[in-house]
C-alpha atoms as a PDB file:
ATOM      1  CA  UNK A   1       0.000   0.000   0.000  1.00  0.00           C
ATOM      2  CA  UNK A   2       1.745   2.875  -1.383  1.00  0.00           C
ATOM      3  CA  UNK A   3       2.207   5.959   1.355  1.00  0.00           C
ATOM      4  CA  UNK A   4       2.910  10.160   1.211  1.00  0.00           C
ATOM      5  CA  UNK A   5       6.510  10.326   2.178  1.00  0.00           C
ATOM      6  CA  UNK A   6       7.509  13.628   3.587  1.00  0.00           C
ATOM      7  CA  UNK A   7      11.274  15.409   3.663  1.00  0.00           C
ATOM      8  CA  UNK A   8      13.642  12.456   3.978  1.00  0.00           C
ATOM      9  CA  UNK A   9      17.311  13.364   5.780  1.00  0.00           C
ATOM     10  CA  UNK A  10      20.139  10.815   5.697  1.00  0.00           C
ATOM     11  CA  UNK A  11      22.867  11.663   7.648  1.00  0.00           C
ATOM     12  CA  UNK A  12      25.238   8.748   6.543  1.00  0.00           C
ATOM     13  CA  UNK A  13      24.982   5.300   5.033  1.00  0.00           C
ATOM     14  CA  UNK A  14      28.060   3.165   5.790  1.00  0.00           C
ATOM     15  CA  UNK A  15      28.893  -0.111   3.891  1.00  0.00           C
ATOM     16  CA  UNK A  16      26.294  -2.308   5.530  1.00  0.00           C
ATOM     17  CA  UNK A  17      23.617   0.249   5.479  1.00  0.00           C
ATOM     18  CA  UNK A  18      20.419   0.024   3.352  1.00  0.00           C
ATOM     19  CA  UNK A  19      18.362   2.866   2.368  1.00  0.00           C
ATOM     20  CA  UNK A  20      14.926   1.894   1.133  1.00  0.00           C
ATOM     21  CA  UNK A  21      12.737   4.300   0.246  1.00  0.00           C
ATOM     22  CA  UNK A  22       8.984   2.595  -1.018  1.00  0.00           C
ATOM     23  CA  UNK A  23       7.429  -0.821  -0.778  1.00  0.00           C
ATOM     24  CA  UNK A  24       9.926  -3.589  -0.830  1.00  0.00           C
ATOM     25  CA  UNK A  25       9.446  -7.244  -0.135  1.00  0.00           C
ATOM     26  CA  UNK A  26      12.311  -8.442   1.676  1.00  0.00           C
ATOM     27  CA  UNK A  27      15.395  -6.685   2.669  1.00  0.00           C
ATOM     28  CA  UNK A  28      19.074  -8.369   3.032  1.00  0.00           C
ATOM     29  CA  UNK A  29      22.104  -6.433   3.805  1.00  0.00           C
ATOM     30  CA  UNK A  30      25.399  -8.241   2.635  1.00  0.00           C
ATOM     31  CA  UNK A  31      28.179  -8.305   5.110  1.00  0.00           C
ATOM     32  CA  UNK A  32      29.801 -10.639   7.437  1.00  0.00           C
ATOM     33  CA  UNK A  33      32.446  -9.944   9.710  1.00  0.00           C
ATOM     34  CA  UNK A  34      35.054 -11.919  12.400  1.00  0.00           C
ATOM     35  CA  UNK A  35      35.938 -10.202  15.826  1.00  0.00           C
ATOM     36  CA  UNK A  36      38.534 -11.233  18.032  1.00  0.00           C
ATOM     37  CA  UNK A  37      38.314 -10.210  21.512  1.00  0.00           C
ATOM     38  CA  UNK A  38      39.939 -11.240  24.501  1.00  0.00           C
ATOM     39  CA  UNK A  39      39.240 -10.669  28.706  1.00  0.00           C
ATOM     40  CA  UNK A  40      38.307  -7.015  28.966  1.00  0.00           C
ATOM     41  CA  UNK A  41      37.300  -6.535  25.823  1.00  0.00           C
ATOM     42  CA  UNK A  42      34.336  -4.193  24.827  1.00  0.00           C
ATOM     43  CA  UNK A  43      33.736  -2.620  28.090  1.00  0.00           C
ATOM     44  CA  UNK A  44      31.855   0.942  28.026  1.00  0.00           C
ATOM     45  CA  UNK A  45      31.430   3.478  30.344  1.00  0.00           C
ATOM     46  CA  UNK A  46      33.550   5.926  32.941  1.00  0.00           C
ATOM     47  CA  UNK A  47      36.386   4.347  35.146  1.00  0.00           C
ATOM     48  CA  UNK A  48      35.907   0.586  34.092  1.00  0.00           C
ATOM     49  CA  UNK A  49      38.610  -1.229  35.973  1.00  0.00           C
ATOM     50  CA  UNK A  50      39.196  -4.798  34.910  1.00  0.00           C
ATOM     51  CA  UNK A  51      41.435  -7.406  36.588  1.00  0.00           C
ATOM     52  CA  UNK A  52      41.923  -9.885  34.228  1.00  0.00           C
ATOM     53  CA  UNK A  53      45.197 -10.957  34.951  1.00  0.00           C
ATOM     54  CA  UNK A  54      47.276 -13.233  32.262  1.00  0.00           C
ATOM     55  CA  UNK A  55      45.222 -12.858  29.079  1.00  0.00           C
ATOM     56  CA  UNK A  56      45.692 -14.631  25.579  1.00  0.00           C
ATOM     57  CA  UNK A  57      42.489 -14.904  23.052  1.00  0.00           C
ATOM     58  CA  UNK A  58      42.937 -17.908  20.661  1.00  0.00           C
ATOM     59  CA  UNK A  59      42.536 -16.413  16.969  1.00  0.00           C
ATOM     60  CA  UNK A  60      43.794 -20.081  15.248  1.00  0.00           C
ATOM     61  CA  UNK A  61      40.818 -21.189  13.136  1.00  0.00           C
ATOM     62  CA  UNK A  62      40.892 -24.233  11.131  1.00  0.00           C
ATOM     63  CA  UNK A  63      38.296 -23.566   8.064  1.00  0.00           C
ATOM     64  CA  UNK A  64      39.218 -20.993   5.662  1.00  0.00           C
ATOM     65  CA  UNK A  65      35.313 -19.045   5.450  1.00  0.00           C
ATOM     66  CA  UNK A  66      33.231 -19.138   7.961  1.00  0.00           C
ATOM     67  CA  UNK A  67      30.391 -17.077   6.967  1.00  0.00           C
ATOM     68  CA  UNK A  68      30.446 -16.097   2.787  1.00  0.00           C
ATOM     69  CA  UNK A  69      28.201 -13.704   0.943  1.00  0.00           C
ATOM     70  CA  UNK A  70      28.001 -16.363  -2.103  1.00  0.00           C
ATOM     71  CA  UNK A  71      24.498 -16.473  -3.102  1.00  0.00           C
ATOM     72  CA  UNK A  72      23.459 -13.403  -0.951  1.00  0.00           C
ATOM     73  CA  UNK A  73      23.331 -10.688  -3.757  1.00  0.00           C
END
């Protein structure tokens, strides 16, 4: 059911962003990503204090893809 868009303002659009402006059926942003992260790791906020003594994150991984974009466009 098509709708009366008023003034539209888009700040940014990054690379995994989708700007869809109408009807649309389905919508499937491509991206995939890996993140490593050891003890301590994405902590927010004012005087965080972590005591994580001896720390090592394991980044070794056996398969060569884990997550593709084949078939996804």
């Amino acid at each position: 059911m098509p709708g009366i868009v008023g003034s539209i303002n888009i700040a940014s659009v990054s690379s995994s962003s989708i700007v869809h402006i109408g009807d649309v059926q389905a919508i499937q942003p491509i991206s995939n990503a890996k993140t490593f992260a050891g003890a301590g790791s994405f902590n927010t906020g004012d005087n965080i204090r972590t005591n994580t003594g001896y720390n090592l994150t394991n980044t070794y991984d056996m398969d060569q893809f884990d997550n593709t974009n084949i078939g996804n466009y």
